[in-house]
N, C-alpha and C. Protein backbone atom coordinates (compact mmCIF):
# COMPACT_ATOMS: atom_id res chain seq x y z
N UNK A 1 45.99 35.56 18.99
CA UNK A 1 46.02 35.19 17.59
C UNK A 1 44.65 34.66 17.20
N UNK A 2 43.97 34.86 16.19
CA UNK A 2 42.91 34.81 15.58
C UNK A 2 42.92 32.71 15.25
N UNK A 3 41.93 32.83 15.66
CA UNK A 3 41.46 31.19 15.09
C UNK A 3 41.97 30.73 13.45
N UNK A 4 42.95 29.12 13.73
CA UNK A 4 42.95 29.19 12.05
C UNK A 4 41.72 28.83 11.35
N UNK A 5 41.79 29.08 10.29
CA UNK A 5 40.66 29.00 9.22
C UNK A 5 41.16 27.52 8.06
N UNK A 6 40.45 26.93 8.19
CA UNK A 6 40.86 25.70 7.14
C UNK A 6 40.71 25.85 5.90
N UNK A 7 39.04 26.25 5.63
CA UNK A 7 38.53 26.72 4.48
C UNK A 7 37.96 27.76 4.80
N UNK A 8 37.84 28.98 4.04
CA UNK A 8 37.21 29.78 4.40
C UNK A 8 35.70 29.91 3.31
N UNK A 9 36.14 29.03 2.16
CA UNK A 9 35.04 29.34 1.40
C UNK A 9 33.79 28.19 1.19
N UNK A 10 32.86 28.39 0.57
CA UNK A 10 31.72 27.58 0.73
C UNK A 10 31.44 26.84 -0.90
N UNK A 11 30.98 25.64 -0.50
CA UNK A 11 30.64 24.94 -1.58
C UNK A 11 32.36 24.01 -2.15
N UNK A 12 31.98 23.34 -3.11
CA UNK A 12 32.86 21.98 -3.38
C UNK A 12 32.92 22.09 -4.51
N UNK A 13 33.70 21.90 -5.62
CA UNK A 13 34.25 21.34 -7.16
C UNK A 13 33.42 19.51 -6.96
N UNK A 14 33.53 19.63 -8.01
CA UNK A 14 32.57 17.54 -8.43
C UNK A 14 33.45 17.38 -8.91
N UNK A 15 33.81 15.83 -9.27
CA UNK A 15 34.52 15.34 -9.66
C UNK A 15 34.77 15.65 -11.07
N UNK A 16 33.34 15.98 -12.02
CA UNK A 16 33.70 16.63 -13.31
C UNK A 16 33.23 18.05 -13.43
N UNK A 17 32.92 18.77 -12.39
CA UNK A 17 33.20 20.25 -12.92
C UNK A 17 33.69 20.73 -11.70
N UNK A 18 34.30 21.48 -12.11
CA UNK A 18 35.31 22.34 -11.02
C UNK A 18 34.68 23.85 -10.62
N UNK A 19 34.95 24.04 -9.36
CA UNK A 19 34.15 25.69 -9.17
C UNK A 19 35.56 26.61 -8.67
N UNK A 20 35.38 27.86 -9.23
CA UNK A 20 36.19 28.47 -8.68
C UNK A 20 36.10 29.74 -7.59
N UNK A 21 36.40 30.64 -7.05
CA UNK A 21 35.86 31.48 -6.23
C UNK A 21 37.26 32.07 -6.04
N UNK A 22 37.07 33.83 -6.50
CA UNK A 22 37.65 35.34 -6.24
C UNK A 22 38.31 35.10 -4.83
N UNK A 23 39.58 35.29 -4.82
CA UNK A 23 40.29 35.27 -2.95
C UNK A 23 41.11 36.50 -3.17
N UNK A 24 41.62 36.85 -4.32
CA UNK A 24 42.43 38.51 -4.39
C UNK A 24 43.15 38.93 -5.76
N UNK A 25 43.16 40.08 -5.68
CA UNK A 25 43.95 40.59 -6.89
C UNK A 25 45.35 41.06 -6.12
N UNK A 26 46.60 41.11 -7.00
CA UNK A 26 47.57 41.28 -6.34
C UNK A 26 48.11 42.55 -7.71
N UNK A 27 48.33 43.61 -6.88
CA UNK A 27 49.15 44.46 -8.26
C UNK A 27 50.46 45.19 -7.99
N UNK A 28 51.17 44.24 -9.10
CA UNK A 28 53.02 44.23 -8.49
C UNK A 28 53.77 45.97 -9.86
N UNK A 29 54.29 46.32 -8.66
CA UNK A 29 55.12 47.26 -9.79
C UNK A 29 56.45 46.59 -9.71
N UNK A 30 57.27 46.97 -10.54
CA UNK A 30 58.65 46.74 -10.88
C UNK A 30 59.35 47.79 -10.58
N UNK A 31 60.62 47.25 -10.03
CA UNK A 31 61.61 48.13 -9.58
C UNK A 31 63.04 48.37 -11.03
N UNK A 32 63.35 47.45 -11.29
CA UNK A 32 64.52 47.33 -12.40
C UNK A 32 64.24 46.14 -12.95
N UNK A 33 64.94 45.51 -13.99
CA UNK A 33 65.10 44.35 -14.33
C UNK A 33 66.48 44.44 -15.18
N UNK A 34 66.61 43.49 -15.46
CA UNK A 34 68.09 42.57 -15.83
C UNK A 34 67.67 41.36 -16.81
N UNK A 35 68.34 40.93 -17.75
CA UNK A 35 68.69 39.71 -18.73
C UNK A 35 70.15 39.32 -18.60
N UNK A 36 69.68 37.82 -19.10
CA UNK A 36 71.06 37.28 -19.24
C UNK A 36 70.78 36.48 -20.94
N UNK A 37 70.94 37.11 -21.71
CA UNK A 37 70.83 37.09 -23.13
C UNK A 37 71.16 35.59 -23.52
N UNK A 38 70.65 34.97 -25.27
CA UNK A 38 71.52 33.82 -25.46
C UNK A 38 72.36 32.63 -24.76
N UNK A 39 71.33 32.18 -24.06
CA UNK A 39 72.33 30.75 -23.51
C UNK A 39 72.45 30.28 -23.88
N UNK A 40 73.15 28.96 -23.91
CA UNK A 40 73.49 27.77 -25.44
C UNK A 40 72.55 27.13 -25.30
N UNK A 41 71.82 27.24 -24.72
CA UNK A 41 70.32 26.23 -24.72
C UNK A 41 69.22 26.94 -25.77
N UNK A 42 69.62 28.26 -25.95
CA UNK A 42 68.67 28.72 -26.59
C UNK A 42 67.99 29.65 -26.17
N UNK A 43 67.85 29.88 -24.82
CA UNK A 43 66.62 30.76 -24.04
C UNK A 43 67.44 32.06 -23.33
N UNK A 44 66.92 32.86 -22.53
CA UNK A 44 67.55 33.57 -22.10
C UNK A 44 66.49 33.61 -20.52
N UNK A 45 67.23 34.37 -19.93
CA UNK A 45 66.86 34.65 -18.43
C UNK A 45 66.22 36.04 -18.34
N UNK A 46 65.50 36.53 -18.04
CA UNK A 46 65.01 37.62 -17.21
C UNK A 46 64.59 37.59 -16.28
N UNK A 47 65.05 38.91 -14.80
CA UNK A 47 64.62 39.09 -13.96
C UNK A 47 64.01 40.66 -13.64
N UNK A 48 63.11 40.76 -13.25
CA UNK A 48 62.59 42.04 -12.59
C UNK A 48 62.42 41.99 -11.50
N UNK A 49 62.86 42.79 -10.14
CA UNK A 49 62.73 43.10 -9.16
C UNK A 49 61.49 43.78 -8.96
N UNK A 50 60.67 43.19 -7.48
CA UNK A 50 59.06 43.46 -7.35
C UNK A 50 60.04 44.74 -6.12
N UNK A 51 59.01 45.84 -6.99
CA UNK A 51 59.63 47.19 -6.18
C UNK A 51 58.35 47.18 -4.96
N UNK A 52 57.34 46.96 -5.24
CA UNK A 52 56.18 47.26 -4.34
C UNK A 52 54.54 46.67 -4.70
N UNK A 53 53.62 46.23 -4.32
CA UNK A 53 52.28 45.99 -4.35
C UNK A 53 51.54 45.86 -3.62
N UNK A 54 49.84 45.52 -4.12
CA UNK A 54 48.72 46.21 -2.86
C UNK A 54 48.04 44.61 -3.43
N UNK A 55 47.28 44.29 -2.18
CA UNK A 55 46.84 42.94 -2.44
C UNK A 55 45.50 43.07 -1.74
N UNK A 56 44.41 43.20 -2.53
CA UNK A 56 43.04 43.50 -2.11
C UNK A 56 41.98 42.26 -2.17
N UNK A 57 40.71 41.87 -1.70
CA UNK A 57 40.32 41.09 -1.68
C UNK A 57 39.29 40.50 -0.71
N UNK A 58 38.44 39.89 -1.11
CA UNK A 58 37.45 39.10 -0.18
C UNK A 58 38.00 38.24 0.95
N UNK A 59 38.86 37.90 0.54
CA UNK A 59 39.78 36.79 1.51
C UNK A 59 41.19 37.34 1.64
N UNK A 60 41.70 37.99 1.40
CA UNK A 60 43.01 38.66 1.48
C UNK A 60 43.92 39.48 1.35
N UNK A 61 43.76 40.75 2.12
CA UNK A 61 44.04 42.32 1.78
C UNK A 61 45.54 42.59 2.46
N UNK A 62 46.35 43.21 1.87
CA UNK A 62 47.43 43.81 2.10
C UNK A 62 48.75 44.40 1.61
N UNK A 63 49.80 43.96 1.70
CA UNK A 63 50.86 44.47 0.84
C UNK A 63 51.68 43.86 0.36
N UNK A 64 52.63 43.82 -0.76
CA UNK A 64 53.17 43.52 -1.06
C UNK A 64 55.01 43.93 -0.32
N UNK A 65 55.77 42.97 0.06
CA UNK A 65 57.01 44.01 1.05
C UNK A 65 57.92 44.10 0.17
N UNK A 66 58.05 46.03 -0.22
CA UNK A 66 59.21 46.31 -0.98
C UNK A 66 60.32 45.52 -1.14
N UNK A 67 61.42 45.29 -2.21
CA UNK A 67 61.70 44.93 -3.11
C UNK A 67 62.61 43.66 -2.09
N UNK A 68 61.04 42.60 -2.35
CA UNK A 68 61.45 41.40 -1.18
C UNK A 68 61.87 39.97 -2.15
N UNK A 69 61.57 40.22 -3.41
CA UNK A 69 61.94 39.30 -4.11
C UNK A 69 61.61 39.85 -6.07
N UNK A 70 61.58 38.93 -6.81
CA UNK A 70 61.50 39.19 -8.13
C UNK A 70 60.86 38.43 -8.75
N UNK A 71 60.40 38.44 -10.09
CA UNK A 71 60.25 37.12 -11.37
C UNK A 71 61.69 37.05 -12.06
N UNK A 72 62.07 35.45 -12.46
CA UNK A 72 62.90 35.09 -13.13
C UNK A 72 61.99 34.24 -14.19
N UNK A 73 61.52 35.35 -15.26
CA UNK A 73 61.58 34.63 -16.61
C UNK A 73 62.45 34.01 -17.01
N UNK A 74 61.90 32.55 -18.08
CA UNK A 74 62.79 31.96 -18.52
C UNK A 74 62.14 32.30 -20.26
N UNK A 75 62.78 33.29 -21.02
CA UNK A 75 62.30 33.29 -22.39
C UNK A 75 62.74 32.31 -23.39
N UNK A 76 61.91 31.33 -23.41
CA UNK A 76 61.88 30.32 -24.04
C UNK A 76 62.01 30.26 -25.87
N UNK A 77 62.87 29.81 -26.54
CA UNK A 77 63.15 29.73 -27.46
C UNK A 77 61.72 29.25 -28.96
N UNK A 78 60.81 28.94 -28.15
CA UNK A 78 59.16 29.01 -28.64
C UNK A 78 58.82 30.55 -27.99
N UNK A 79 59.17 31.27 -27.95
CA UNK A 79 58.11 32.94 -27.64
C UNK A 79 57.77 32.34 -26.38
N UNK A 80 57.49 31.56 -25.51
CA UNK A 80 57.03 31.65 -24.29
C UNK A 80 57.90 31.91 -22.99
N UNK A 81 57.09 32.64 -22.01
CA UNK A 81 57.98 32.90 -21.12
C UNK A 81 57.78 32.36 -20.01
N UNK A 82 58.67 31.45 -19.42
CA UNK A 82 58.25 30.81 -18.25
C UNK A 82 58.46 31.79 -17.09
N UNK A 83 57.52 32.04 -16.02
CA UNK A 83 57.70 33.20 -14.78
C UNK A 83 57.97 32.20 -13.79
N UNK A 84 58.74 32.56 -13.04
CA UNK A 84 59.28 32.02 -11.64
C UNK A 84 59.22 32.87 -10.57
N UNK A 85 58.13 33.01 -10.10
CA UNK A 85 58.24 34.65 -9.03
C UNK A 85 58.41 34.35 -7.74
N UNK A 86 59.00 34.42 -6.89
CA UNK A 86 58.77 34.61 -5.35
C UNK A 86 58.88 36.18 -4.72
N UNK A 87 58.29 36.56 -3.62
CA UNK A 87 57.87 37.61 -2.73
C UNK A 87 57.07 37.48 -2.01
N UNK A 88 57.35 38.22 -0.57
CA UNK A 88 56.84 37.97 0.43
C UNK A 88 55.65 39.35 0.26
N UNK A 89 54.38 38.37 0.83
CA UNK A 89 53.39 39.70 1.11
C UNK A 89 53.14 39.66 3.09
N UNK A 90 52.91 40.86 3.56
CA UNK A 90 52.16 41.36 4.59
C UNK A 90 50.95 41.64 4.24
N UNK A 91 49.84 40.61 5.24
CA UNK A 91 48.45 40.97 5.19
C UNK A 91 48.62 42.03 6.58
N UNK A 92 46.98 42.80 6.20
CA UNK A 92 46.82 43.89 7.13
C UNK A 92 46.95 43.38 8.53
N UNK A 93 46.49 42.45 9.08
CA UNK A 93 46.90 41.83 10.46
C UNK A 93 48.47 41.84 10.59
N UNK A 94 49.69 41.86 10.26
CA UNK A 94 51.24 41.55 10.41
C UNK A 94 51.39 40.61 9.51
N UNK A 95 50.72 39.58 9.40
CA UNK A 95 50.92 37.89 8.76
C UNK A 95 52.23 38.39 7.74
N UNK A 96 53.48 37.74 7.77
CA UNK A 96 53.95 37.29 6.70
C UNK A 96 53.29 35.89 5.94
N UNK A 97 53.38 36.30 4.45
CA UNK A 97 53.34 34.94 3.73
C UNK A 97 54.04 35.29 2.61
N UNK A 98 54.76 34.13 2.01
CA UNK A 98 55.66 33.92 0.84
C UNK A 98 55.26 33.34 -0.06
N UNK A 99 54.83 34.19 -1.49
CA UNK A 99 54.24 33.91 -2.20
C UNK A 99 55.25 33.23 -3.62
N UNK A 100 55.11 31.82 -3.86
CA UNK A 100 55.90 31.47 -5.09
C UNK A 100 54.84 31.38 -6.00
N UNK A 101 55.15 31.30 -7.13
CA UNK A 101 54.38 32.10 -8.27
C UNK A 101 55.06 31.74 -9.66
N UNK A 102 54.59 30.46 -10.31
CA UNK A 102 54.86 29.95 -11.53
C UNK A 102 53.78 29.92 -11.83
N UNK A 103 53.85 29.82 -13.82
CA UNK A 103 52.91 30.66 -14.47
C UNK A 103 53.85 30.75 -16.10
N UNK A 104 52.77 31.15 -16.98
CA UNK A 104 53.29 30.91 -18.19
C UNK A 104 52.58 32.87 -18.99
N UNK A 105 53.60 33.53 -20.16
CA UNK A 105 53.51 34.15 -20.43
C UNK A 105 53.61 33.85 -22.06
N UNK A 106 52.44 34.12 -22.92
CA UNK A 106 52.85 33.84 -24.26
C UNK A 106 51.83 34.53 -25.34
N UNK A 107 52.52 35.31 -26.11
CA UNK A 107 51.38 35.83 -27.19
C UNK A 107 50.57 35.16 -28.26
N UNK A 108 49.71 35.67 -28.37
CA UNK A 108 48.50 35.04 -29.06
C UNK A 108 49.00 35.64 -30.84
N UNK A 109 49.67 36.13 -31.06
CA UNK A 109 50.08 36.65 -32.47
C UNK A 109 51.76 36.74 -32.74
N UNK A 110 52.40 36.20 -33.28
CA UNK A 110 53.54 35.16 -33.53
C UNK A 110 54.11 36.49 -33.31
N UNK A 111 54.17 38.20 -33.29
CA UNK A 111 55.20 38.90 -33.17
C UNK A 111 54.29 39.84 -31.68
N UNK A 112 54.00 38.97 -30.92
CA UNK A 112 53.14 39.38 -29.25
C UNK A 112 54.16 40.15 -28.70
N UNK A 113 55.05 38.79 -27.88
CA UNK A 113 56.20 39.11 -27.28
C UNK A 113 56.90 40.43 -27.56
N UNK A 114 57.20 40.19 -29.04
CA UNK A 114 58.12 41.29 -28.98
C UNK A 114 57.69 42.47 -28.72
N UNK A 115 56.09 42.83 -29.27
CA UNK A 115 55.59 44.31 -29.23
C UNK A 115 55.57 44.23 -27.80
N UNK A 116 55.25 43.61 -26.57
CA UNK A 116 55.14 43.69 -25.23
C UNK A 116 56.48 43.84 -24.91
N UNK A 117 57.64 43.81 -25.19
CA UNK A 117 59.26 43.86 -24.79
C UNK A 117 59.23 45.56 -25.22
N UNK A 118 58.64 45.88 -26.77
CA UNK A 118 58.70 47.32 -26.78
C UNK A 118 57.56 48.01 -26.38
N UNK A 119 56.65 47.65 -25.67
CA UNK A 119 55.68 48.54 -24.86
C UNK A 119 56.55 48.51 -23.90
N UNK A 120 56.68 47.77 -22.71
CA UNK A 120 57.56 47.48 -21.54
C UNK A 120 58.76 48.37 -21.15
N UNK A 121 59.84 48.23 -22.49
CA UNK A 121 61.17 48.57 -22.69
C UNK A 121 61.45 50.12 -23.30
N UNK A 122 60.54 50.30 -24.11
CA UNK A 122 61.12 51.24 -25.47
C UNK A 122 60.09 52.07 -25.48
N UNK A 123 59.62 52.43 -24.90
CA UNK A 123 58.16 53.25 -25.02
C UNK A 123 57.13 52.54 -25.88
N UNK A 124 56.90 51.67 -26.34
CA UNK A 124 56.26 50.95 -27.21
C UNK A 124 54.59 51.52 -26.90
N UNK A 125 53.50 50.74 -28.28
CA UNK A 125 52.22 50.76 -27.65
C UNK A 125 51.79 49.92 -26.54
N UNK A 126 51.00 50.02 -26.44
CA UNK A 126 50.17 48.82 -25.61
C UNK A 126 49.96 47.86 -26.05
N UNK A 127 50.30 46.77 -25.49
CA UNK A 127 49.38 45.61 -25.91
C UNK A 127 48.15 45.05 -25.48
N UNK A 128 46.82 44.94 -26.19
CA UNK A 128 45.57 44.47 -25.69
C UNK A 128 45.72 42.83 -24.92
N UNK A 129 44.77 43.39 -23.61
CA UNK A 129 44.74 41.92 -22.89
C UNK A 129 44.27 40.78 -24.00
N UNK A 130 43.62 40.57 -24.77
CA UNK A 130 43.14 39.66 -25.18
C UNK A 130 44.39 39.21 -26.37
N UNK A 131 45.06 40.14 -26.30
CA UNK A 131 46.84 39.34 -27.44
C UNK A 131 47.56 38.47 -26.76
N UNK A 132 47.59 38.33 -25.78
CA UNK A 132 48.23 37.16 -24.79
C UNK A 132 47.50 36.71 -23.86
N UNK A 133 48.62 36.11 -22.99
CA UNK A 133 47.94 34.89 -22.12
C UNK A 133 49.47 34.69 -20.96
N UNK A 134 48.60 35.37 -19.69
CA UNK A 134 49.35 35.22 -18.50
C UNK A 134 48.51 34.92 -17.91
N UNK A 135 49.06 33.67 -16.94
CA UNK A 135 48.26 32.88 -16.07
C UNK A 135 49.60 32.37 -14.90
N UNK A 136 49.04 32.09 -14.26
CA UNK A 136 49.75 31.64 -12.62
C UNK A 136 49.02 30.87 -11.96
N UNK A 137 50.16 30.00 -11.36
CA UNK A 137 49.47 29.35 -10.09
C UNK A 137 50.19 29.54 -8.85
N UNK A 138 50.55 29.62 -7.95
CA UNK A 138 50.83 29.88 -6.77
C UNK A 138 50.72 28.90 -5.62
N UNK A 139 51.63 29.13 -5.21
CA UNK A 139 51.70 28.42 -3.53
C UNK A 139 52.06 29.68 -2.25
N UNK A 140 51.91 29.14 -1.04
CA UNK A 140 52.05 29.87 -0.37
C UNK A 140 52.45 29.57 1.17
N UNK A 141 53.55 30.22 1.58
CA UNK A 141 53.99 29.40 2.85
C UNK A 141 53.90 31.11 4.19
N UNK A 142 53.19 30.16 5.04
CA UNK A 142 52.72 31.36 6.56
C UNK A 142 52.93 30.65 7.59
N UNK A 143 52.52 30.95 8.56
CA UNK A 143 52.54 30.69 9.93
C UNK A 143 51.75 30.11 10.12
N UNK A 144 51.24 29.36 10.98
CA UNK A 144 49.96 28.46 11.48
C UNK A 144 49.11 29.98 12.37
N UNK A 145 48.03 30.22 11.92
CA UNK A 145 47.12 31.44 11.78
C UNK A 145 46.12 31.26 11.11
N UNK A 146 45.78 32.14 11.36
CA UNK A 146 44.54 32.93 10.32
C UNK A 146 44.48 33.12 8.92
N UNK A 147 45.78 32.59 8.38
CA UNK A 147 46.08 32.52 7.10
C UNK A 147 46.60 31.54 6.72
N UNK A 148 46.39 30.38 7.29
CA UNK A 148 47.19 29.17 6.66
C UNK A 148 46.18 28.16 5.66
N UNK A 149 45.20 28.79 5.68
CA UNK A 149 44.29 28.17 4.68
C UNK A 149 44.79 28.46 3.19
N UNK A 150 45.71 29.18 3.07
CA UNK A 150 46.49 29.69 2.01
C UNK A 150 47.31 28.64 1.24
N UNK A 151 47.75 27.62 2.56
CA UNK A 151 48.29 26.50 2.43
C UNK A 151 47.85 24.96 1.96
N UNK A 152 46.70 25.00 1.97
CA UNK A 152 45.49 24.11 1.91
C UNK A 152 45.11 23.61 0.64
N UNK A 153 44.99 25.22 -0.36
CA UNK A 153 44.23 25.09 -1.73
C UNK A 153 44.74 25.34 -2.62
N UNK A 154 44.06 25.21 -3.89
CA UNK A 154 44.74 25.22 -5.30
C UNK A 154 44.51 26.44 -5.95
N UNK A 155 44.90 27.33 -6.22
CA UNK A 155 45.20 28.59 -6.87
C UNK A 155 45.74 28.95 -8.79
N UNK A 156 44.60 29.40 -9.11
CA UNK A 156 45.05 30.01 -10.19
C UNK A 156 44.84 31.32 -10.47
N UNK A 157 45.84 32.03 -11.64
CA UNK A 157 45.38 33.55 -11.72
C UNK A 157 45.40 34.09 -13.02
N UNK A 158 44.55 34.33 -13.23
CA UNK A 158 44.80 35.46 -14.48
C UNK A 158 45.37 36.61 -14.80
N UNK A 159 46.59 36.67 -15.55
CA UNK A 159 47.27 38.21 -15.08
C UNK A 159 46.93 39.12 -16.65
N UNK A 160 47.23 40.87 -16.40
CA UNK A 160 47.55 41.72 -16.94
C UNK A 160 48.40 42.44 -16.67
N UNK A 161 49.04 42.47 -18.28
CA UNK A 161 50.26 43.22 -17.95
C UNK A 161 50.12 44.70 -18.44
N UNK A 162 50.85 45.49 -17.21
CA UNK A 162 51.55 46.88 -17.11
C UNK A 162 52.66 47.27 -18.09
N UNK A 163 52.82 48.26 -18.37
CA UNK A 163 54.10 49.20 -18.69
C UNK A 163 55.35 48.72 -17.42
N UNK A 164 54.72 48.96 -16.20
CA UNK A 164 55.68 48.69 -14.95
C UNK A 164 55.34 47.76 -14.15
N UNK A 165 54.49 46.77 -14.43
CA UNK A 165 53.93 45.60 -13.37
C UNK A 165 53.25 44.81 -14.28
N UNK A 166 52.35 44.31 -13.47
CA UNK A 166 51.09 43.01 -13.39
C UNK A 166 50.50 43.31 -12.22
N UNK A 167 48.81 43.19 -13.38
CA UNK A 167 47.64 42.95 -12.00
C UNK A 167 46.99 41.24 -12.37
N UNK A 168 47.20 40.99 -11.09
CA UNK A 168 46.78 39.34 -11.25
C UNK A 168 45.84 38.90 -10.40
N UNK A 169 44.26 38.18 -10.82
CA UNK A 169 43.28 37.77 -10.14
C UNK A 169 43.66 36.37 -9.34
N UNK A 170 43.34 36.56 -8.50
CA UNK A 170 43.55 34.80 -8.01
C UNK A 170 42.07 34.18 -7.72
N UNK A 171 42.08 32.83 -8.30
CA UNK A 171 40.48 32.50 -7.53
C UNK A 171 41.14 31.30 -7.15
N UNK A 172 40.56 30.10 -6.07
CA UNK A 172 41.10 29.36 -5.43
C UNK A 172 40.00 27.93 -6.21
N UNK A 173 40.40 26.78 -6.18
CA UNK A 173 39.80 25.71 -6.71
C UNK A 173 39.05 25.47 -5.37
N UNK A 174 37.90 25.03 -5.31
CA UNK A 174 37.24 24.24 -4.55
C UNK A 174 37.04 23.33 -4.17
């Protein structure tokens, strides 16, 4: 087994500016999804099943393991959608790691959402990255390895959304 790695990256965040640094893009397709419409709270549930993805990167290349988990949106009665994702990825070495994955989804133009429900759903157009705002943060649980530095740091991501997925950058806080 390969030596663990604590940090793998170089340089430090200051106390008032923060640095960030590229560790991977992750790009998830969808297998199905499901709602649970109108709750008395107001919101509704969505889930999509992660059918498959490829996870490339300076610090972390591999796969995503067919349909090993999902996002459970919570569509929030403000247009926002809260994401709740878990799935397990395989890096190219074997490594399992289990990726949880909260994160906020919300349009930048009061009728966003919906045109992204009918791009998504209905054949709709596209919606331009710059009309919303998907972002993530992540945790991550492995084995004591070569990848447990995964465990260590602070993670955020910038996502784009697919017709059938999300491609999401991760850079790690310093």
């Amino acid at each position: 087994m390969a030596e663990p790695s604590l940090a793998p990256f170089h340089g430090s965040s200051s106390k008032t500016e923060p640095k960030f640094e590229f560790v991977f893009e992750i790009a998830l397709k969808f297998a199905r999804h499901d709602t649970i419409t109108a709750m008395p709270n107001g919101a509704g549930r969505g889930f999509v099943y992660v059918d498959s993805g490829t996870v490339s990167g300076p610090y972390l290349n591999g796969k995503v393991m067919p349909l090993s988990g999902g996002d459970w949106g919570l569509f929030r009665p403000d247009d926002v959608i809260a994401t709740d994702a878990r799935y397990m990825l395989e890096a190219n070495d074997g490594t399992k790691i289990l990726m949880l994955n909260r994160g906020y989804l919300w349009g930048r133009k009061p009728d966003t959402i919906k045109r992204m429900q009918d791009w998504m759903f209905r054949d709709g157009p596209e919606v331009p990255f710059d009309e919303f705002y998907l972002r993530a943060n992540p945790t991550f649980e492995t084995e004591k390895g070569p990848h447990e530095w995964l465990m260590r740091h602070i993670f955020v991501g910038i996502g784009q959304r697919q017709r059938d997925g999300n491609t999401i950058r991760y850079y790690a806080m310093l």
